[in-house]
C-alpha atoms as a PDB file:
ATOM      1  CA  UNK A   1     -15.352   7.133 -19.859  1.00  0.00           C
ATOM      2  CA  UNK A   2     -12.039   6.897 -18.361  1.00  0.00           C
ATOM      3  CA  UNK A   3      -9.239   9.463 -19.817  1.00  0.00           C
ATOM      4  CA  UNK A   4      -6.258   8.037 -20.869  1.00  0.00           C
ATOM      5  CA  UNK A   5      -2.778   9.189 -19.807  1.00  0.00           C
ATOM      6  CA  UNK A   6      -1.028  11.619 -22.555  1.00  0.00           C
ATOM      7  CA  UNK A   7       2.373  10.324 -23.903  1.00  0.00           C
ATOM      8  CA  UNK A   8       5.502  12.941 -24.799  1.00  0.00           C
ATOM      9  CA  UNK A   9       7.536  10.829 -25.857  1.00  0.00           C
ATOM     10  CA  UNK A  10      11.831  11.527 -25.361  1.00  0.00           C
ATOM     11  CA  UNK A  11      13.134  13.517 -28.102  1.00  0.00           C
ATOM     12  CA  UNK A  12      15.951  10.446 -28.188  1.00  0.00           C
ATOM     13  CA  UNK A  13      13.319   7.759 -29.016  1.00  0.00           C
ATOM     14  CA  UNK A  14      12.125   9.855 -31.606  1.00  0.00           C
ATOM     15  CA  UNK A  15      15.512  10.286 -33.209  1.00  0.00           C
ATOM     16  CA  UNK A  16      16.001   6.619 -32.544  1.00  0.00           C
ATOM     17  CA  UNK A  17      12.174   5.465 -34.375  1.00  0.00           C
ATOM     18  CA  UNK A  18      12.956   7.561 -37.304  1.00  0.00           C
ATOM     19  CA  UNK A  19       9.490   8.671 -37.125  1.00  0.00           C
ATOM     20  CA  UNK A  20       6.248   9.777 -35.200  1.00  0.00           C
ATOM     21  CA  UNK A  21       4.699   6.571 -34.776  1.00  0.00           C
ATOM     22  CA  UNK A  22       1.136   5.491 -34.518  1.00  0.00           C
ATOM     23  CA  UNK A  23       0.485   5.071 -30.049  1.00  0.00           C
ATOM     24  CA  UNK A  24      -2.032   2.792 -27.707  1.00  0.00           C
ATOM     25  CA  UNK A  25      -1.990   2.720 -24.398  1.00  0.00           C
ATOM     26  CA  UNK A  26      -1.898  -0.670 -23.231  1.00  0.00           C
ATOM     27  CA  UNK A  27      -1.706  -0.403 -19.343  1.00  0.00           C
ATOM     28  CA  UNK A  28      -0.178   0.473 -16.109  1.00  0.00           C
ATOM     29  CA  UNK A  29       0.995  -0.812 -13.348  1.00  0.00           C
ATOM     30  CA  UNK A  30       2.650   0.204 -10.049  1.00  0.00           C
ATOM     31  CA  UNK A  31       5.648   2.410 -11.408  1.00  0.00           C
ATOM     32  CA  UNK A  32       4.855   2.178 -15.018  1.00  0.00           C
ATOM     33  CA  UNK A  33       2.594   2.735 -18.539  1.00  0.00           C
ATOM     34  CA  UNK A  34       3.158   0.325 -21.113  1.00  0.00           C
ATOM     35  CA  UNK A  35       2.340   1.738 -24.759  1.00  0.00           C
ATOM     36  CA  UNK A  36       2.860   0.646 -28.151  1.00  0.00           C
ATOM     37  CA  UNK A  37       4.373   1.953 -30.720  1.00  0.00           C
ATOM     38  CA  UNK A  38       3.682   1.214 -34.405  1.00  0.00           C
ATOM     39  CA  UNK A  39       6.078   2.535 -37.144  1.00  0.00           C
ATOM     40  CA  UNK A  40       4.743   0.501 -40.465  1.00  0.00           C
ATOM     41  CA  UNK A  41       5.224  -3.089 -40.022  1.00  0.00           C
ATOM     42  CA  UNK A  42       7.601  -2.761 -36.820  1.00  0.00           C
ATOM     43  CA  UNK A  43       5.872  -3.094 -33.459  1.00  0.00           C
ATOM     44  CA  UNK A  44       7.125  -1.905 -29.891  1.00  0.00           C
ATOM     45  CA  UNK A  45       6.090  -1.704 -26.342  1.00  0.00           C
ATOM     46  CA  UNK A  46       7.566   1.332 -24.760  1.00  0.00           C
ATOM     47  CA  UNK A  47       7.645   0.902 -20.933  1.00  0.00           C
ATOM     48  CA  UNK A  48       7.717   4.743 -19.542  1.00  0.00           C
ATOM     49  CA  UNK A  49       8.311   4.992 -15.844  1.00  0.00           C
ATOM     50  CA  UNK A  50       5.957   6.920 -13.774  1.00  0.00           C
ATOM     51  CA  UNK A  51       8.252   7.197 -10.627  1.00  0.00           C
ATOM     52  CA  UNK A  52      10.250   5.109  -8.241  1.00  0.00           C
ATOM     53  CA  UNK A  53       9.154   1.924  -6.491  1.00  0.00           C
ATOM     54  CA  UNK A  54      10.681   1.137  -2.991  1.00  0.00           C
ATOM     55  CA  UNK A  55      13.271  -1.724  -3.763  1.00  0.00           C
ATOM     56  CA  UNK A  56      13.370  -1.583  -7.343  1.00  0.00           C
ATOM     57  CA  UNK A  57      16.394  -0.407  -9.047  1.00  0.00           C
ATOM     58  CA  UNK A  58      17.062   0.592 -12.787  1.00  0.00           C
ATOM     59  CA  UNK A  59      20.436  -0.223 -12.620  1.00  0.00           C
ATOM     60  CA  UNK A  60      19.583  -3.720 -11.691  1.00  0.00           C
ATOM     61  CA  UNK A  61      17.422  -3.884 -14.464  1.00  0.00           C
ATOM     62  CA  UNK A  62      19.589  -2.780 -16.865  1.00  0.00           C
ATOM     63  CA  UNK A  63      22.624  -5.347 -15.950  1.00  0.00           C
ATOM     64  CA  UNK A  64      20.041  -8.155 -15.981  1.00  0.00           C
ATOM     65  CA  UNK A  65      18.443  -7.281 -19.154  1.00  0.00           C
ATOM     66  CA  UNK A  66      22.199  -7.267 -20.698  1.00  0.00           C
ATOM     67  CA  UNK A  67      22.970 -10.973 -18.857  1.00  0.00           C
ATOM     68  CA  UNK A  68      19.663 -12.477 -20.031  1.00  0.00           C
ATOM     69  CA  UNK A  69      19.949 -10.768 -24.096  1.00  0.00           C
ATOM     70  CA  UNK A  70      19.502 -13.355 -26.760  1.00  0.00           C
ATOM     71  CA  UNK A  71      17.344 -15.715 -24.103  1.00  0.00           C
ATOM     72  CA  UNK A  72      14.164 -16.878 -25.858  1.00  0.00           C
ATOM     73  CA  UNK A  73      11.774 -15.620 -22.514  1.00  0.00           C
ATOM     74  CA  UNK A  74      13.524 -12.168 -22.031  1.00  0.00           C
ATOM     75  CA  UNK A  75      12.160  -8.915 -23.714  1.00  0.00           C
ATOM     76  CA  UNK A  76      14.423  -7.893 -27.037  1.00  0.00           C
ATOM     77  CA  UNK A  77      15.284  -4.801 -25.991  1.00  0.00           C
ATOM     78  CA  UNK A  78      16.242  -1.615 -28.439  1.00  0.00           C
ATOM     79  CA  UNK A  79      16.425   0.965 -26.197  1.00  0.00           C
ATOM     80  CA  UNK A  80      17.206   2.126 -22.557  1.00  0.00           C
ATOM     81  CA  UNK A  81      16.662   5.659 -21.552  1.00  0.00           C
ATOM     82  CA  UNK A  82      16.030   7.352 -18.504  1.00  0.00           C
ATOM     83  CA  UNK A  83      12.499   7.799 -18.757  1.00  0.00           C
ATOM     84  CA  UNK A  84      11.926   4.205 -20.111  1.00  0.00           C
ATOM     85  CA  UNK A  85      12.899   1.071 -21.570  1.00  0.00           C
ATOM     86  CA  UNK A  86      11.597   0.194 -25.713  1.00  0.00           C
ATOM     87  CA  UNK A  87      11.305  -3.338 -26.643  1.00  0.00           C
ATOM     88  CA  UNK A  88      10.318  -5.168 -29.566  1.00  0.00           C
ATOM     89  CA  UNK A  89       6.736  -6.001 -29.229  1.00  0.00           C
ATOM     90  CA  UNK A  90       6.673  -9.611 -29.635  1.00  0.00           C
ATOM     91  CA  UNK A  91       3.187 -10.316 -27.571  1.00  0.00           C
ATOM     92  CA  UNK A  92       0.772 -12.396 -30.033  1.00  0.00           C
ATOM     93  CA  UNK A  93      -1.880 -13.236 -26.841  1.00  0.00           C
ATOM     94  CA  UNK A  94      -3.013 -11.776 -23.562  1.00  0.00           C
ATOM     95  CA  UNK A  95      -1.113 -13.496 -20.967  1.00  0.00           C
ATOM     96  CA  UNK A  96      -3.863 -15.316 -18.779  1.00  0.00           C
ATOM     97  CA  UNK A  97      -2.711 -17.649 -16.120  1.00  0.00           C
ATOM     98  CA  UNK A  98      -5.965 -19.360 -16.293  1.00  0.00           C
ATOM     99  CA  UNK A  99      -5.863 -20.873 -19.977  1.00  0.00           C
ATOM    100  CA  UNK A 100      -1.807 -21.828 -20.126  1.00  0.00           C
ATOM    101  CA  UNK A 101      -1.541 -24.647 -22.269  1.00  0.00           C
ATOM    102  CA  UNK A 102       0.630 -27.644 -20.016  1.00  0.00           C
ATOM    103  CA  UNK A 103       3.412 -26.960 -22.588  1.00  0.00           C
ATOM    104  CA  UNK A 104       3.520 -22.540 -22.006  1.00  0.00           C
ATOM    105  CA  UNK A 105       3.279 -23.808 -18.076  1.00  0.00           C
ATOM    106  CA  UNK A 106       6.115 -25.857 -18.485  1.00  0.00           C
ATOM    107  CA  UNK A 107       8.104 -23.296 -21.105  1.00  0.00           C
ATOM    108  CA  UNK A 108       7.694 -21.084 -18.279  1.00  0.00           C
ATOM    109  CA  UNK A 109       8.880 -23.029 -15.525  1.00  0.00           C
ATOM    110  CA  UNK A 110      11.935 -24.102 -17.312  1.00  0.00           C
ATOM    111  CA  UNK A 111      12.194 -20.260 -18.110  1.00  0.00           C
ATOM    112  CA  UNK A 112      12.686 -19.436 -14.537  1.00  0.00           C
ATOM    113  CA  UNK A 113      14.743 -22.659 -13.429  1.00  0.00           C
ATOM    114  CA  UNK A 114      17.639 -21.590 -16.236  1.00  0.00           C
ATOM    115  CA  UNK A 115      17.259 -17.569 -14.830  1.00  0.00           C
ATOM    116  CA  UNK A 116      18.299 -19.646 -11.063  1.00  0.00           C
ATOM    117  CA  UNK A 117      21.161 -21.132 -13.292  1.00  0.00           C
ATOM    118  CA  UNK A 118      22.590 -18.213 -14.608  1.00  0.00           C
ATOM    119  CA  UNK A 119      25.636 -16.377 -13.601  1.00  0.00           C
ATOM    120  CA  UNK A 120      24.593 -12.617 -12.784  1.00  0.00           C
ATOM    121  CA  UNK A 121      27.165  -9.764 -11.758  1.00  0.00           C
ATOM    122  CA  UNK A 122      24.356  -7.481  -9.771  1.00  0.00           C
ATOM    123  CA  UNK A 123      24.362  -7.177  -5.846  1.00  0.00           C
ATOM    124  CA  UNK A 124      22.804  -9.765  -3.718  1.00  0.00           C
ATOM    125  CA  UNK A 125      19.970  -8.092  -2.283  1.00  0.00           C
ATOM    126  CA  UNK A 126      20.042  -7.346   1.389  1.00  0.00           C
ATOM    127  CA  UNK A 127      16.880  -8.602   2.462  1.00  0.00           C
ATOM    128  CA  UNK A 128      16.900  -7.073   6.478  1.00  0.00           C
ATOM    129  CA  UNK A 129      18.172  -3.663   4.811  1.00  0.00           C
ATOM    130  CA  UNK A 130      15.208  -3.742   2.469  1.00  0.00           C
ATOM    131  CA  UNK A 131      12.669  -4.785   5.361  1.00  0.00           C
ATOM    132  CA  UNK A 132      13.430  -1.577   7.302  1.00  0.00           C
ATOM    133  CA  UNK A 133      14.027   0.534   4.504  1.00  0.00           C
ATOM    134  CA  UNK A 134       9.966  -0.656   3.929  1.00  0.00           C
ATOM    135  CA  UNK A 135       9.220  -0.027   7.528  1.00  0.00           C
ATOM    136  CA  UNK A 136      10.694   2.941   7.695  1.00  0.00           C
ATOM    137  CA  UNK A 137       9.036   4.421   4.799  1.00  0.00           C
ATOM    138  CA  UNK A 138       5.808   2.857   5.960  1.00  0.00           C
ATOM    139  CA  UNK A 139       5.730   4.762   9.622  1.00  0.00           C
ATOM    140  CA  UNK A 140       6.533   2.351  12.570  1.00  0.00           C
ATOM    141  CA  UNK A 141       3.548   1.552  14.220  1.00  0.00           C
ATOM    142  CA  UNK A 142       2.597  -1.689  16.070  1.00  0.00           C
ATOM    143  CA  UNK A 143       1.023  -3.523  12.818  1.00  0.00           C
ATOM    144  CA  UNK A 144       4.568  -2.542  10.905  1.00  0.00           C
ATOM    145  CA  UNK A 145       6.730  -3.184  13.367  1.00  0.00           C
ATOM    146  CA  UNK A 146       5.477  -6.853  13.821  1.00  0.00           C
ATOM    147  CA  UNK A 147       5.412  -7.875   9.880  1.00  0.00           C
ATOM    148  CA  UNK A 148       9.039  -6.212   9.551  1.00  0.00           C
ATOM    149  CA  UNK A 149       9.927  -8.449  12.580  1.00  0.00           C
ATOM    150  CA  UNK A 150       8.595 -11.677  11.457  1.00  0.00           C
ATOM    151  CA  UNK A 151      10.108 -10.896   7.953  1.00  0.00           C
ATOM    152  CA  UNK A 152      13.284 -10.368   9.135  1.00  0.00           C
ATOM    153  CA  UNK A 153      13.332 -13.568  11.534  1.00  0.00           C
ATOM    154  CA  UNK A 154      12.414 -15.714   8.597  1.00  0.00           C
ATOM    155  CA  UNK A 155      15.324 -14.083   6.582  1.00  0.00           C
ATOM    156  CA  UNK A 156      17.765 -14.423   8.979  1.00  0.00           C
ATOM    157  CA  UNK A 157      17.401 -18.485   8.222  1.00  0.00           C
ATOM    158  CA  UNK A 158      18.606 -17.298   5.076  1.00  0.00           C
ATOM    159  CA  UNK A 159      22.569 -18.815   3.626  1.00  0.00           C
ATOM    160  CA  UNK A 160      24.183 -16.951   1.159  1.00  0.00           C
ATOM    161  CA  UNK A 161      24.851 -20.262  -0.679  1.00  0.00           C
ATOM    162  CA  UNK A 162      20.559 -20.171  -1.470  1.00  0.00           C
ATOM    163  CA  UNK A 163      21.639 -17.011  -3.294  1.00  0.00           C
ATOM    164  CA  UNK A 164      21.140 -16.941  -7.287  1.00  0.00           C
ATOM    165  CA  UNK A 165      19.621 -14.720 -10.098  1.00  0.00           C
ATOM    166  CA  UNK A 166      16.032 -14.081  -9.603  1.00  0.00           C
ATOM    167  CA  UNK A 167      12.956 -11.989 -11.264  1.00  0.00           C
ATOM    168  CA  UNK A 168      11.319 -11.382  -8.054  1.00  0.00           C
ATOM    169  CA  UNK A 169       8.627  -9.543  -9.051  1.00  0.00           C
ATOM    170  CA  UNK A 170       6.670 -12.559 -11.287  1.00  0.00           C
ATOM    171  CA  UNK A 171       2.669 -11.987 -11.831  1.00  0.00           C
ATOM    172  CA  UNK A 172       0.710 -11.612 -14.713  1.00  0.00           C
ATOM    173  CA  UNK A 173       1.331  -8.520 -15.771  1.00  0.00           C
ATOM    174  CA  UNK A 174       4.701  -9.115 -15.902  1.00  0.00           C
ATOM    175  CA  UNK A 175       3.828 -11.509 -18.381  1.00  0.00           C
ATOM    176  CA  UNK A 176       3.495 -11.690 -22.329  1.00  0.00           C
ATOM    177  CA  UNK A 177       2.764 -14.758 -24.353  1.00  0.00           C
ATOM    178  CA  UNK A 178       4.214 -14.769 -27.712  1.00  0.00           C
ATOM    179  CA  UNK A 179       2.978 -17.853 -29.742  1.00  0.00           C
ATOM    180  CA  UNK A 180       3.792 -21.166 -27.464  1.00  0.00           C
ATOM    181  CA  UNK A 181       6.215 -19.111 -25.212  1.00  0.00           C
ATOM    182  CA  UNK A 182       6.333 -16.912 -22.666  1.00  0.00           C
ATOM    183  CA  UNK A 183       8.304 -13.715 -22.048  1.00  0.00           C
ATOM    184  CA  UNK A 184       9.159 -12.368 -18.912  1.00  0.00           C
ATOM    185  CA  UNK A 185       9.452  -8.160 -18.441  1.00  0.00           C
ATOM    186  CA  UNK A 186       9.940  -5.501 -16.048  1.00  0.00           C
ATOM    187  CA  UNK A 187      12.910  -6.872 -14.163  1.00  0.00           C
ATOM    188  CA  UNK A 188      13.360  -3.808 -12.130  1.00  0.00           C
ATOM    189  CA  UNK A 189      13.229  -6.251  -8.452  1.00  0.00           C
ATOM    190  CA  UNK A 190      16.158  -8.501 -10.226  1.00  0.00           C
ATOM    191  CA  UNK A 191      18.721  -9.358  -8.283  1.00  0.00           C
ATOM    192  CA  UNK A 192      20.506 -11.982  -6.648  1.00  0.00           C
ATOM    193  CA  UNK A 193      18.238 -13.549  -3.853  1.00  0.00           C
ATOM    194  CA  UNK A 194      16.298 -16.039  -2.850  1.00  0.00           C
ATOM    195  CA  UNK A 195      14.628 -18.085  -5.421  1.00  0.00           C
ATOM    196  CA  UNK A 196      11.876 -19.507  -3.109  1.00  0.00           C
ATOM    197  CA  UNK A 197      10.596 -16.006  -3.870  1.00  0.00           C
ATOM    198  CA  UNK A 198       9.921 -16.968  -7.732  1.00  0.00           C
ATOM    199  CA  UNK A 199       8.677 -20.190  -6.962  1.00  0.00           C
ATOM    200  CA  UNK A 200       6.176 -19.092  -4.663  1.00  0.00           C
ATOM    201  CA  UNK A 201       5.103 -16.573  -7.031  1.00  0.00           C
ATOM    202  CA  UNK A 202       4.988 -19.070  -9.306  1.00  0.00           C
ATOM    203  CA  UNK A 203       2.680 -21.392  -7.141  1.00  0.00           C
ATOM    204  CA  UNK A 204       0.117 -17.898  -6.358  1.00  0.00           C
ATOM    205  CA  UNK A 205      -0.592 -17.600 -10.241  1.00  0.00           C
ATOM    206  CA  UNK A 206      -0.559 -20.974 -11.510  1.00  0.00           C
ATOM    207  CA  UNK A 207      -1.850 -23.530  -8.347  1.00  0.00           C
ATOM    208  CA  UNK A 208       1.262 -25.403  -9.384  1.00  0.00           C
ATOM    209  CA  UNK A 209       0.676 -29.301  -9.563  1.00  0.00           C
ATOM    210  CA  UNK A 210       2.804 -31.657  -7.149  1.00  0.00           C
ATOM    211  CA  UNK A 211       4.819 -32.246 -10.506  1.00  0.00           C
ATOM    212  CA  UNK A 212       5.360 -28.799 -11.109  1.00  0.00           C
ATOM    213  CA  UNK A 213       6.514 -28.262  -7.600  1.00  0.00           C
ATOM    214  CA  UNK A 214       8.805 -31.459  -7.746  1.00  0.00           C
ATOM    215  CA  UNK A 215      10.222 -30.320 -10.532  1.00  0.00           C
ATOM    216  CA  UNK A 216      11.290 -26.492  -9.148  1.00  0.00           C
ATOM    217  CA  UNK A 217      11.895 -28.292  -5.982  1.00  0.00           C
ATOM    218  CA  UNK A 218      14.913 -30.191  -8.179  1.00  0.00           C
ATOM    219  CA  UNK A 219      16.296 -26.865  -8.733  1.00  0.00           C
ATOM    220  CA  UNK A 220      15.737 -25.171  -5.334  1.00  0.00           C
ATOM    221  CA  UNK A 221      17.912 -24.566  -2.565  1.00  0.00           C
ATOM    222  CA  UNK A 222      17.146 -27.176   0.511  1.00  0.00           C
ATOM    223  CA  UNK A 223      15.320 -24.500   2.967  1.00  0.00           C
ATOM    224  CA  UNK A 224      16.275 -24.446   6.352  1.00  0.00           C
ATOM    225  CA  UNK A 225      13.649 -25.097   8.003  1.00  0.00           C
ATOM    226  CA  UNK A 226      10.492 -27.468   7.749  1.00  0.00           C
ATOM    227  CA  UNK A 227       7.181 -26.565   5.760  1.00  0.00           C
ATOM    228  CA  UNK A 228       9.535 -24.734   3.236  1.00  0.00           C
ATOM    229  CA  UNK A 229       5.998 -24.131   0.731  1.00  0.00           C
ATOM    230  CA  UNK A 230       3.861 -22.050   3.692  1.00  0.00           C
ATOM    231  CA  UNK A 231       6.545 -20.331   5.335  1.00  0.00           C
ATOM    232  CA  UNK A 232       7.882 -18.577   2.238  1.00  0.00           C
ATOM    233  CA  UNK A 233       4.052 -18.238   1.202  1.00  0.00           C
ATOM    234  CA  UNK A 234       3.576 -16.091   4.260  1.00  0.00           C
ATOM    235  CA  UNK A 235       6.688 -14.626   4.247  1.00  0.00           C
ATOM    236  CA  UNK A 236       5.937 -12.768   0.561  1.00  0.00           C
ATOM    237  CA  UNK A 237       2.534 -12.388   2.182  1.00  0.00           C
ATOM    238  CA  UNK A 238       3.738 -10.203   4.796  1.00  0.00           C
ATOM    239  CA  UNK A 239       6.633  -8.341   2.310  1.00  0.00           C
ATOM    240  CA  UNK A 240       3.878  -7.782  -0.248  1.00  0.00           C
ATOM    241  CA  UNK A 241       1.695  -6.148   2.771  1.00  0.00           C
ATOM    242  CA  UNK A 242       4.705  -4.231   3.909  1.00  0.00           C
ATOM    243  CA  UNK A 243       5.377  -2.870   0.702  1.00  0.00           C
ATOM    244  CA  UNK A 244       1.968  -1.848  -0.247  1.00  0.00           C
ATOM    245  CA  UNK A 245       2.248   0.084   3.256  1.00  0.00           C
ATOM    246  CA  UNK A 246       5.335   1.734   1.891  1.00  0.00           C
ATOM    247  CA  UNK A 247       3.936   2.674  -1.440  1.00  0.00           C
ATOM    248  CA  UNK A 248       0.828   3.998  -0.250  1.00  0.00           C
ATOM    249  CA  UNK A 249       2.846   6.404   2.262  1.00  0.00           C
ATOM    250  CA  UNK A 250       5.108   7.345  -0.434  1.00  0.00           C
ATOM    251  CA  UNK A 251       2.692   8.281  -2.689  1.00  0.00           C
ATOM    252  CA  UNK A 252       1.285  11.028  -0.391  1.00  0.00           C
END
C-alpha cells in the first residue's frame, strides 16, 4: 500500500474556505500535489507546490492566469498564495488523450490557437539563457554539452516576430475535461515563446491528423527552415532530456 502525502493546509486558505473541508489526494506531478477540497456542495482543486522547477516561474503564472480569467479553457481561479494556487474544481472526466471525442480535439485546438492570439504582458523567454541555465545545473559533460549545443543552434533560427503567448508545458496531466471542453492548468512554463513548442506537444499526445496540423499550421509562424514538424519534434526531444538532466541533479 502506498502512503499518501499529508496536507497542512495555509492558515489563509482556511480563513478564505470558511471551514475545514473534506481532502483527496488526487496526484502529483513534477513540482506539485493536486488535492481536492470539498466544503458542502462547493468543489476545489488545490494545487500545493512541492518546490521549484528549473524554468518555471510563479510570477509568470500568475500574470497569465490574470490575462486568460473569464476564458472558457483556463482554470477559475479563487486563490493564489505562496504555497499554492485554489481553483474551482470544474473536472467532470479523467482527461485521456486516447478517447477525445473529434469535437473536445478540436475545442482544444482552437483553445490553444486563441492563447497564440492573445496579447500577454510577461517576458519573452530567453531560450539560449534557459539552455545553459539547464546545462549548467545538469553538470557539463560531453552528452550535455552536445544537446545544449544543438538546442541552442536550432534556437538561434529563432525571430522575435514567431514570438506569442504560449502554455509550454501541454500533456495530459495538465489537462482536465469538464463536460465537452477542455481546461488547461499549471501554466507555470507560460510565457511568450515559440508556439511550435505547443503544437508539437500537441502532435506527441494526440497523433494530430493532416487536418489538425493544417489547421495549427494556419495559425503558426512560417519556420525558418525546412521540415518545420521533425526539427521542433527533436528539438523538445532534446530540451525535455536536458531538463530531466537538470531536475534529477537538482533534486540531490
Amino acid at each position: 500500500m502506498t502512503n499518501q502525502p499529508i496536507l497542512h493546509l495555509p492558515t489563509e486558505l482556511i480563513t478564505w474556505l470558511k471551514t475545514l473541508p473534506d481532502i483527496d489526494y488526487i496526484g502529483a506531478g513534477t513540482a506539485n500535489q493536486h488535492w481536492r477540497l470539498t466544503c458542502g456542495s462547493q468543489r476545489y482543486i488545490w494545487r500545493e507546490r512541492i518546490h521549484h522547477q528549473p524554468g518555471s516561474s510563479q510570477i509568470a503564472e500568475r500574470l497569465a492566469l490574470q490575462c486568460l480569467d473569464g476564458r472558457s479553457w483556463a482554470p477559475k481561479v479563487c486563490l493564489y498564495l505562496e504555497e499554492g494556487i485554489l481553483f474551482y474544481d470544474q473536472a467532470t472526466h479523467t482527461f485521456d488523450p486516447q478517447t477525445l471525442t473529434p469535437s473536445q480535439r478540436q475545442h482544444l485546438l482552437h483553445s490553444i490557437t486563441e492563447l497564440w492570439q492573445i496579447p500577454f504582458q510577461g517576458h519573452q523567454m530567453n531560450y539560449t539563457a534557459l539552455i545553459k541555465n539547464y546545462a549548467d545545473l545538469a553538470g557539463h559533460g560531453a552528452d550535455t554539452d552536445a544537446l545544449a549545443s544543438s538546442l541552442l543552434a536550432e534556437s538561434y533560427l529563432w525571430r522575435d516576430e514567431m514570438m506569442c503567448f504560449i502554455h509550454q508545458d501541454i500533456h495530459p496531466g495538465n489537462l482536465l475535461l469538464s463536460n465537452k471542453q477542455v481546461i488547461l492548468i499549471d501554466w507555470e512554463y507560460a510565457t511568450r515563446g515559440n508556439p511550435w513548442i505547443d503544437a508539437i506537444a500537441l502532435q506527441r499526445m494526440l497523433q494530430l491528423t493532416q487536418t489538425e496540423r493544417q489547421f495549427l499550421m494556419h495559425h503558426l509562424p512560417t519556420y525558418p527552415a525546412e521540415n518545420a514538424w521533425s526539427r521542433m519534434s527533436l528539438w523538445l526531444t532534446q530540451l525535455d532530456a536536458l531538463w530531466s538532466r537538470a531536475q534529477t541533479k537538482q533534486s540531490w
